[in-house]
N, C-alpha and C. Protein backbone atom coordinates (compact mmCIF):
# COMPACT_ATOMS: atom_id res chain seq x y z
N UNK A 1 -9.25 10.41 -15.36
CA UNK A 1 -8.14 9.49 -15.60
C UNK A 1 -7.48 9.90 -16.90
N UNK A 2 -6.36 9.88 -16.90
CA UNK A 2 -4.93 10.65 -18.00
C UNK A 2 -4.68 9.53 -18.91
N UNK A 3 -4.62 8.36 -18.08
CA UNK A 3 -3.79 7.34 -18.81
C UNK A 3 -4.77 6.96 -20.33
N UNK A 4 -3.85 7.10 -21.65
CA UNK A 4 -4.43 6.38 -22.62
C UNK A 4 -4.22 5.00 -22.78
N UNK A 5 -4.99 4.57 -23.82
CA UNK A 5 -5.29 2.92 -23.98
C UNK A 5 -4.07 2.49 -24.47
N UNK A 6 -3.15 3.09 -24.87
CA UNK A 6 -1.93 3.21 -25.37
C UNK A 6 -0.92 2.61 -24.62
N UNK A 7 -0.55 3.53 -23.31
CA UNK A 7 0.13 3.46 -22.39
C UNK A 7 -0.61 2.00 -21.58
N UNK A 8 -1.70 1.67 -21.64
CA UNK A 8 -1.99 0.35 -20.26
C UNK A 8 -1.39 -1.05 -21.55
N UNK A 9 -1.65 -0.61 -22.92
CA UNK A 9 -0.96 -1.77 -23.67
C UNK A 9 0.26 -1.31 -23.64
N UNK A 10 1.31 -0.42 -23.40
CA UNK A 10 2.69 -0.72 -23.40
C UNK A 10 2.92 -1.38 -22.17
N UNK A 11 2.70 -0.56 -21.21
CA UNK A 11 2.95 -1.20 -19.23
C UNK A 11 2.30 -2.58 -19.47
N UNK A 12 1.42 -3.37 -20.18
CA UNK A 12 1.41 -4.92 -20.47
C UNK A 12 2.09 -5.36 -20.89
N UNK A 13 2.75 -4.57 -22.14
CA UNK A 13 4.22 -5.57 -22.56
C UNK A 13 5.23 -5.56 -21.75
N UNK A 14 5.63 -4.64 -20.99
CA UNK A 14 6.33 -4.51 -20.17
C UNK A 14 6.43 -5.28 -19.28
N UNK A 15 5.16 -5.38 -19.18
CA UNK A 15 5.38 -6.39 -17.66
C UNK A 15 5.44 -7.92 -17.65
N UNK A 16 6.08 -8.37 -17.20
CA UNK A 16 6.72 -9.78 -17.69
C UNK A 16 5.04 -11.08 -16.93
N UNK A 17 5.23 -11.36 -16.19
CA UNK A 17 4.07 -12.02 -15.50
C UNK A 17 2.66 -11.63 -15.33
N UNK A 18 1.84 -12.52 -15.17
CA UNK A 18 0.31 -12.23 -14.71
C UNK A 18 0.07 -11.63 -13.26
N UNK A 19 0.97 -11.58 -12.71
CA UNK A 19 0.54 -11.57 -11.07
C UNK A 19 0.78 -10.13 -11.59
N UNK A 20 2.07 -9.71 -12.11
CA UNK A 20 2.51 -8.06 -12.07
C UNK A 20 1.34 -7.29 -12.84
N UNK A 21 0.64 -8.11 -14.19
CA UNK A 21 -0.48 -7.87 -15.02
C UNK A 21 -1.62 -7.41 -13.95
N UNK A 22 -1.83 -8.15 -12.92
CA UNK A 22 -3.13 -8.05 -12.45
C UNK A 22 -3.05 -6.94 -11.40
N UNK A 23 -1.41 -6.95 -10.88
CA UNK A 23 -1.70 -5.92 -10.01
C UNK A 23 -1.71 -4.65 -10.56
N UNK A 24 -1.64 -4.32 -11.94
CA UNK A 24 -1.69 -3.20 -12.54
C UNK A 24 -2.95 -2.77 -13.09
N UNK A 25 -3.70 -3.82 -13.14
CA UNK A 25 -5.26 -4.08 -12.93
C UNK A 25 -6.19 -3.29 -12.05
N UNK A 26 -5.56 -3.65 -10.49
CA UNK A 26 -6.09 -3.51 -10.06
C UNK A 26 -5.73 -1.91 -9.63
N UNK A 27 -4.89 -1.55 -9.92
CA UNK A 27 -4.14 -0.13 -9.59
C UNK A 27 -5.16 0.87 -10.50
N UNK A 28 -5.10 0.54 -11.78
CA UNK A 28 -5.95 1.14 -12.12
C UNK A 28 -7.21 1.60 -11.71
N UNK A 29 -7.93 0.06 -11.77
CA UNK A 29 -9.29 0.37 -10.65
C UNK A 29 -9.05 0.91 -9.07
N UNK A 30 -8.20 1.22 -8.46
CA UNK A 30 -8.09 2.28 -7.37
C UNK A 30 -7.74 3.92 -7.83
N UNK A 31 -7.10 4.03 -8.78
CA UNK A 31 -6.85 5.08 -9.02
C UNK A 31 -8.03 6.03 -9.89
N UNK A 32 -9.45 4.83 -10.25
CA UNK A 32 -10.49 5.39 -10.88
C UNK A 32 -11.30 5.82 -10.39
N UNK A 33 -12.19 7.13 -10.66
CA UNK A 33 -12.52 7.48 -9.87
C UNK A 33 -14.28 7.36 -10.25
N UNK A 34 -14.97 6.28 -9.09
CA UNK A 34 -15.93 5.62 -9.00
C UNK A 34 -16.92 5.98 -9.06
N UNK A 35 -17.97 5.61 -9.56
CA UNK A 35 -19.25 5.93 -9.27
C UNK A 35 -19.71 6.27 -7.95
N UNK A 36 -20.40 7.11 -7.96
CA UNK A 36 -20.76 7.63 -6.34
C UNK A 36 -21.45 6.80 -5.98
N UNK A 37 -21.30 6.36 -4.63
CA UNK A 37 -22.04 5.82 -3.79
C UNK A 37 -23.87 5.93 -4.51
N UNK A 38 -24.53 6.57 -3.91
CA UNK A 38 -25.93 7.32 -3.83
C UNK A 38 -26.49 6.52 -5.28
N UNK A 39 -25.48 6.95 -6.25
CA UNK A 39 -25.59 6.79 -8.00
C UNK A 39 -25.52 4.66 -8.28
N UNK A 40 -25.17 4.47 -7.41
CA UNK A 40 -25.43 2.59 -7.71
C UNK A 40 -26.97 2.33 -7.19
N UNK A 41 -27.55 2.38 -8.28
CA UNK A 41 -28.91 2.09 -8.29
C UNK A 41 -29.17 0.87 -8.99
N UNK A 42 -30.26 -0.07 -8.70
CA UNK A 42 -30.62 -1.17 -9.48
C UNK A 42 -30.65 -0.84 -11.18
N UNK A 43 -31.16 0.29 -11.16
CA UNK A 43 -31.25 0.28 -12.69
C UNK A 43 -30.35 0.85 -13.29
N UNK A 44 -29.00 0.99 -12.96
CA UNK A 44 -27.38 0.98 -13.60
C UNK A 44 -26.70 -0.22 -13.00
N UNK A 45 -27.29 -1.33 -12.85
CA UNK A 45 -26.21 -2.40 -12.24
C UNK A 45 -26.45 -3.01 -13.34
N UNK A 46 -25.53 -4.06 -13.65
CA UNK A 46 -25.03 -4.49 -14.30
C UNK A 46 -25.36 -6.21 -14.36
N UNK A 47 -26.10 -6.19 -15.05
CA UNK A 47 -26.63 -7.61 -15.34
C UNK A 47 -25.47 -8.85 -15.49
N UNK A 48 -25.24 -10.27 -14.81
CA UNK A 48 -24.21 -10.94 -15.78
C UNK A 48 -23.11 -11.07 -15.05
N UNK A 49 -22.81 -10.41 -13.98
CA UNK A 49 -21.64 -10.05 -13.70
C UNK A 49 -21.56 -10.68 -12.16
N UNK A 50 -20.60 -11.70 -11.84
CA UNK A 50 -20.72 -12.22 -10.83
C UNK A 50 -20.37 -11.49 -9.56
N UNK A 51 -19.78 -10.13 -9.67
CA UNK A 51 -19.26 -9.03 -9.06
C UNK A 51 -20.87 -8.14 -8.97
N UNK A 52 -20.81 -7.38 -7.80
CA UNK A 52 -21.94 -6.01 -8.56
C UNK A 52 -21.11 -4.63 -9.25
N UNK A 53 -21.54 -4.57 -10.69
CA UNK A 53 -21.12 -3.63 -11.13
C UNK A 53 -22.21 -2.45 -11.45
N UNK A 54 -21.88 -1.42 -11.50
CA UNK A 54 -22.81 -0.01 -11.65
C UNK A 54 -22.06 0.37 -13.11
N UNK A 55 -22.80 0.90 -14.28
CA UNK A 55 -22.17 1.42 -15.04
C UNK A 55 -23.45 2.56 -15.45
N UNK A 56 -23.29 3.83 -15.62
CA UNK A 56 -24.41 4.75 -15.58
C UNK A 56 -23.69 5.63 -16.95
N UNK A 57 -23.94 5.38 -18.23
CA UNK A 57 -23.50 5.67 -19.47
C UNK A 57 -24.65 7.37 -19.94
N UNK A 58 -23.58 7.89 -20.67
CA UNK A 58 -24.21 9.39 -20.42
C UNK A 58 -23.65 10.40 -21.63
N UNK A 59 -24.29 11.01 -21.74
CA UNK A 59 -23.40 11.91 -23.49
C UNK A 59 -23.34 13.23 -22.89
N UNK A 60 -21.99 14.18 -22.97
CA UNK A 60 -22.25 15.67 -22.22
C UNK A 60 -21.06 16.06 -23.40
N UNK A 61 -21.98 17.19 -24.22
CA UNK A 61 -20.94 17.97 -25.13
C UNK A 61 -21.12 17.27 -26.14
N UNK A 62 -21.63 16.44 -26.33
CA UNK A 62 -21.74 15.15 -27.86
C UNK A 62 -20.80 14.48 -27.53
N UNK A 63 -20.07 14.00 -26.37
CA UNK A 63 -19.30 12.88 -26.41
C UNK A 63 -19.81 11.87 -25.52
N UNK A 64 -19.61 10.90 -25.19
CA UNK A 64 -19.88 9.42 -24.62
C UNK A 64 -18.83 9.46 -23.60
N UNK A 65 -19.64 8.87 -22.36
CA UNK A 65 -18.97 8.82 -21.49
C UNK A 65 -19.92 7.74 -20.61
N UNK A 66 -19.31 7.39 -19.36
CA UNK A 66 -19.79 6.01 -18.44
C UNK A 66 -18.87 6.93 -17.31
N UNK A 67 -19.90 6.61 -15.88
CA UNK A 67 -19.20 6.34 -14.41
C UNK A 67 -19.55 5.16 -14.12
N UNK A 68 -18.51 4.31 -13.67
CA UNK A 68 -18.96 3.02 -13.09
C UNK A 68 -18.02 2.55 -11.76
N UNK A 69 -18.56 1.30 -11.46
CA UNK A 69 -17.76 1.10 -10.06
C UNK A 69 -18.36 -0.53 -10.18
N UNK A 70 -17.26 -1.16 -9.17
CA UNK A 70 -17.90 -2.82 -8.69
C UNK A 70 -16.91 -2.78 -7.59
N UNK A 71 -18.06 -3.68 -6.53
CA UNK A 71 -17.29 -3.95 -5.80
C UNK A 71 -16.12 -4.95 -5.46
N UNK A 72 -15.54 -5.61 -6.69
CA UNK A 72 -14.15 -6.39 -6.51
C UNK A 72 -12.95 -5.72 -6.86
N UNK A 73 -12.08 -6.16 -6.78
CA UNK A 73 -10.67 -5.39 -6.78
C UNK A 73 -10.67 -5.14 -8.35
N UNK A 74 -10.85 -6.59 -8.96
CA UNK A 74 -9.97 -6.58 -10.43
C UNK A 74 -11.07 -6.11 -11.46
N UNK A 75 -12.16 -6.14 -11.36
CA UNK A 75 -13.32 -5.56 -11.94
C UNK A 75 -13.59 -4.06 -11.77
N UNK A 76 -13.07 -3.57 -10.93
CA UNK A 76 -13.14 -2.34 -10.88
C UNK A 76 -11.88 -1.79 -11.78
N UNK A 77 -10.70 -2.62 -12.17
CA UNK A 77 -9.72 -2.01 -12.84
C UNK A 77 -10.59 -2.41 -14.77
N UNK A 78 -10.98 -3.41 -14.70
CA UNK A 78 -11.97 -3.75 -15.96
C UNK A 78 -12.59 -2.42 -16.26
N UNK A 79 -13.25 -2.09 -15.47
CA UNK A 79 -14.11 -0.86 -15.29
C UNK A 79 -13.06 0.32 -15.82
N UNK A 80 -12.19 0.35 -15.38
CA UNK A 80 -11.34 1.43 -15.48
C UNK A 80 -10.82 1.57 -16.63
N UNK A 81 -10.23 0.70 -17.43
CA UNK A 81 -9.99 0.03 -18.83
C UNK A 81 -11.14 0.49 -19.62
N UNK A 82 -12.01 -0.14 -19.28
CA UNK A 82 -13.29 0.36 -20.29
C UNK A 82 -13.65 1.95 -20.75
N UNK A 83 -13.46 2.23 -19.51
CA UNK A 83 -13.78 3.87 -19.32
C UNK A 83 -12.02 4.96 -20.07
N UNK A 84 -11.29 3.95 -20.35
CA UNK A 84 -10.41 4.48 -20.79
C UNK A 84 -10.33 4.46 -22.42
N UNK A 85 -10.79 3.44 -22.64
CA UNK A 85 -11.22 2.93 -24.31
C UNK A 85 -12.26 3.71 -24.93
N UNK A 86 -12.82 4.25 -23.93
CA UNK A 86 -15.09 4.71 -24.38
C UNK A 86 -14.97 6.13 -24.08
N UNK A 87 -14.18 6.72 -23.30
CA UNK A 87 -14.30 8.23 -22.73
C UNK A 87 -14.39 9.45 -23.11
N UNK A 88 -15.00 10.28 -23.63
CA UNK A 88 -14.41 11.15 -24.53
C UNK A 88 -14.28 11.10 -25.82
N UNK A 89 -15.42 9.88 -26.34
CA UNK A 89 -14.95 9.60 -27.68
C UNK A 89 -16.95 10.41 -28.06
N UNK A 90 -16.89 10.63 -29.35
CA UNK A 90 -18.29 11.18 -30.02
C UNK A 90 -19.12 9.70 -29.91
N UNK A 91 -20.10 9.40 -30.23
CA UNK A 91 -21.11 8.61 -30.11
C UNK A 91 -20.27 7.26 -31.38
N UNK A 92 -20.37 8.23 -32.41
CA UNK A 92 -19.81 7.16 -33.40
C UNK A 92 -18.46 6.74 -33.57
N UNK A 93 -17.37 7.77 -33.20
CA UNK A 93 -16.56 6.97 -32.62
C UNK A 93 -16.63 5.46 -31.65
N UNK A 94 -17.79 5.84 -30.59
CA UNK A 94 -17.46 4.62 -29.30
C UNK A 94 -17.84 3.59 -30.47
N UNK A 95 -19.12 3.70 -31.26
CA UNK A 95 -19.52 2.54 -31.53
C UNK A 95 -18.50 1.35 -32.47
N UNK A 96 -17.79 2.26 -32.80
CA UNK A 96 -16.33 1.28 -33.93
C UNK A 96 -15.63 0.88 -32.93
N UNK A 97 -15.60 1.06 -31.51
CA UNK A 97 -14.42 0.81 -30.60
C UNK A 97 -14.91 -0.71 -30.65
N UNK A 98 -14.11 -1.49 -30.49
CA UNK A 98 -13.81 -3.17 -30.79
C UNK A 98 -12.95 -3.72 -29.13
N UNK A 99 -14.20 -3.53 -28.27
CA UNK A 99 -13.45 -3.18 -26.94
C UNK A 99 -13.43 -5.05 -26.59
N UNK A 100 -13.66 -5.69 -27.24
CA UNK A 100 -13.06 -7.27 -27.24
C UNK A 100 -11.91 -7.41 -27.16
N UNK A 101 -11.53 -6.80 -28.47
CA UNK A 101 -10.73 -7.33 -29.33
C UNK A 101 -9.56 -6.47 -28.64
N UNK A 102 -9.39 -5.17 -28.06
CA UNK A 102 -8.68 -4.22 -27.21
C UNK A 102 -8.12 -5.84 -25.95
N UNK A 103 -9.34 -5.74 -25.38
CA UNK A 103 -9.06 -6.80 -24.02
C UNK A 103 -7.86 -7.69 -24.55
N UNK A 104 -8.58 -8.51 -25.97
CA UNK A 104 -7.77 -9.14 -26.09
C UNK A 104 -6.27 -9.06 -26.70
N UNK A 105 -5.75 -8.10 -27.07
CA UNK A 105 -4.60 -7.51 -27.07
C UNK A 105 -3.54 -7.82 -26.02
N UNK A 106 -4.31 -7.22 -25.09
CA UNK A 106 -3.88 -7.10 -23.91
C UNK A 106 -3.38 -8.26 -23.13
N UNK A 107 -3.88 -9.95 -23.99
CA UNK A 107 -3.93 -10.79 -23.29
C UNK A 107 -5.12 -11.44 -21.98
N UNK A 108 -6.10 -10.32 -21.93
CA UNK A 108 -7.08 -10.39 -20.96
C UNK A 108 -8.02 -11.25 -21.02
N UNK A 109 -8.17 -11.44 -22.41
CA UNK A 109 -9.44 -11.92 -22.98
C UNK A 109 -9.18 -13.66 -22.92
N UNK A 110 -7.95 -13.88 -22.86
CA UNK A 110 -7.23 -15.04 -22.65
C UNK A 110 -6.69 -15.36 -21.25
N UNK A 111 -6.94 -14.70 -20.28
CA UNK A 111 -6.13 -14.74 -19.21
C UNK A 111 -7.14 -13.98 -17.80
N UNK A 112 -8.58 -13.87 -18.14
CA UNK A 112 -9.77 -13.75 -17.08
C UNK A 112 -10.63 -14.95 -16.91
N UNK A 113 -11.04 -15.06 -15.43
CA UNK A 113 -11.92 -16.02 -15.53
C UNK A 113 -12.81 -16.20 -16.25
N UNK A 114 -13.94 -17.24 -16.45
CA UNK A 114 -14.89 -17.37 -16.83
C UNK A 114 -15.86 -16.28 -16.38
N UNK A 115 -15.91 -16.41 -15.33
CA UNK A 115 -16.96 -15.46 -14.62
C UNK A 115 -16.78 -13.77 -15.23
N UNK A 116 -15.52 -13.59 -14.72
CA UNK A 116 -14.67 -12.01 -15.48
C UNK A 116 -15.13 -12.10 -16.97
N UNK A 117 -14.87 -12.90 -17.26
CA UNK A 117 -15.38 -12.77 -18.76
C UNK A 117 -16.69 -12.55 -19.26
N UNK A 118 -17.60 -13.29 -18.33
CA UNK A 118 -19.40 -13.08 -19.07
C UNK A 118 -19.12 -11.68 -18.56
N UNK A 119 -18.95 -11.39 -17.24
CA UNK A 119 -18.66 -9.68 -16.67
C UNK A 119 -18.90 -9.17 -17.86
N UNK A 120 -17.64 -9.14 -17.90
CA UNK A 120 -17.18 -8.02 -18.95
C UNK A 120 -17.58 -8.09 -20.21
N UNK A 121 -17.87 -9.35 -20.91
CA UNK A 121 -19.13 -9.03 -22.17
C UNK A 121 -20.26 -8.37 -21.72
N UNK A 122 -20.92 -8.21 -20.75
CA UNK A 122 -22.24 -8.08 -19.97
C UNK A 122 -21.45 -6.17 -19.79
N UNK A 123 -20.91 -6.01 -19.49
CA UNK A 123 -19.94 -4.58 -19.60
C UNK A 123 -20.21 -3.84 -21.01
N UNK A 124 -19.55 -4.61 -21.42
CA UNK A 124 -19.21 -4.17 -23.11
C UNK A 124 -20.66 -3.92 -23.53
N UNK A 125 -21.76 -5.01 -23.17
CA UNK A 125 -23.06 -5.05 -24.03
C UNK A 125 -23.59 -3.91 -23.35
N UNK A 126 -23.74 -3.48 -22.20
CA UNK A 126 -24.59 -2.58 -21.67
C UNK A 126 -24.24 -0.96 -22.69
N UNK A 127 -22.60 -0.85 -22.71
CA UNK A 127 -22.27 0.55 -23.40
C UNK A 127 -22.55 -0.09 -24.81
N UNK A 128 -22.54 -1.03 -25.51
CA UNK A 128 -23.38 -0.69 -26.71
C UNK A 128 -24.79 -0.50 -27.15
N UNK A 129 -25.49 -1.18 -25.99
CA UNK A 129 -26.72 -1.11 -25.86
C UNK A 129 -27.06 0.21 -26.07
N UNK A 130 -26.43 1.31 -24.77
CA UNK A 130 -26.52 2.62 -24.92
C UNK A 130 -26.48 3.11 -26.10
N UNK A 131 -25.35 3.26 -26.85
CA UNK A 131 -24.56 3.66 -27.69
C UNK A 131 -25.51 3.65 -29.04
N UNK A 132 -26.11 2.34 -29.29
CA UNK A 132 -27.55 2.12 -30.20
C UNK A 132 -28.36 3.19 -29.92
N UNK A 133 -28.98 3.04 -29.03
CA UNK A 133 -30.08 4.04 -28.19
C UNK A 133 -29.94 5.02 -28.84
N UNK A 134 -28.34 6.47 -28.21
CA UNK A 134 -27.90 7.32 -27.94
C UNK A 134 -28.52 7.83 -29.72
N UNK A 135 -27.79 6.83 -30.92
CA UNK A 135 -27.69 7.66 -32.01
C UNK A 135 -28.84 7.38 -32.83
C-alpha cells in the first residue's frame, strides 16, 4: 500500500460527511492487502475486538512491519490505517508513533463505535506490545 498517512488525513478533510468518511474506510480496507488466509491463527488474533482480527507483527531489514486482516468491512480499513502509520518505520521510530492521537485527528477516535474503539485500542496495544518485546 502507497498511500501515506498524509494523504488519508487530507481525503478526510476533504470529505465533507461521515457516510463519505466511512466509505473511504472501507476502500482502504479492500484495497489492503490481507493477511493470508492459512496465517489467521489463534495466536495472531486479536484479543478485544468484537470483529475477528489477525494482526501477525514482524521486523525484516530492521524495520517494523504487521499483516493483518478482520473480517468486517470497516475494521479491515482500521487495519489498513494502522499498517499505514507502523509500516516501514525502524523499531524506534514505531514506538513514538502516537497512533491514538493519529485516529484522532482524523476525527475517528470521536466518531467509532464503542466496540471499534476497545478494537482498535486492543490493535494499537498488541503492536506495542510487540514493539516492547522487539527492542
Amino acid at each position: 500500500m502507497s498511500t501515506t498517512f498524509t494523504e488519508v488525513s487530507e481525503t478526510f478533510e476533504f470529505l465533507d460527511d461521515w457516510e463519505d468518511k466511512y466509505r473511504y474506510v472501507i476502500e482502504l480496507g479492500r484495497d489492503y492487502k490481507a493477511l493470508e488466509e492459512v496465517l489467521r491463527t489463534d495466536s495472531v488474533k486479536v484479543d478485544g475486538c468484537a470483529s475477528q482480527v489477525w494482526l501477525l507483527p514482524y521486523i525484516k531489514e530492521e524495520k517494523f512491519y504487521f499483516d493483518g486482516a478482520s473480517d468486517a468491512i470497516i475494521v479491515s480499513g482500521l487495519v489498513a490505517i494502522l499498517s499505514i502509520l507502523y509500516n516501514g518505520n525502524t523499531i524506534k521510530q514505531a514506538q513514538e508513533i502516537k497512533a491514538l492521537e493519529a485516529f484522532h485527528t482524523l476525527g475517528l477516535g470521536a466518531n467509532l463505535s464503542a466496540q471499534r474503539s476497545n478494537g482498535l485500542n486492543s490493535m494499537i496495544q498488541r503492536i506495542e506490545t510487540f514493539l516492547i518485546e522487539a527492542s
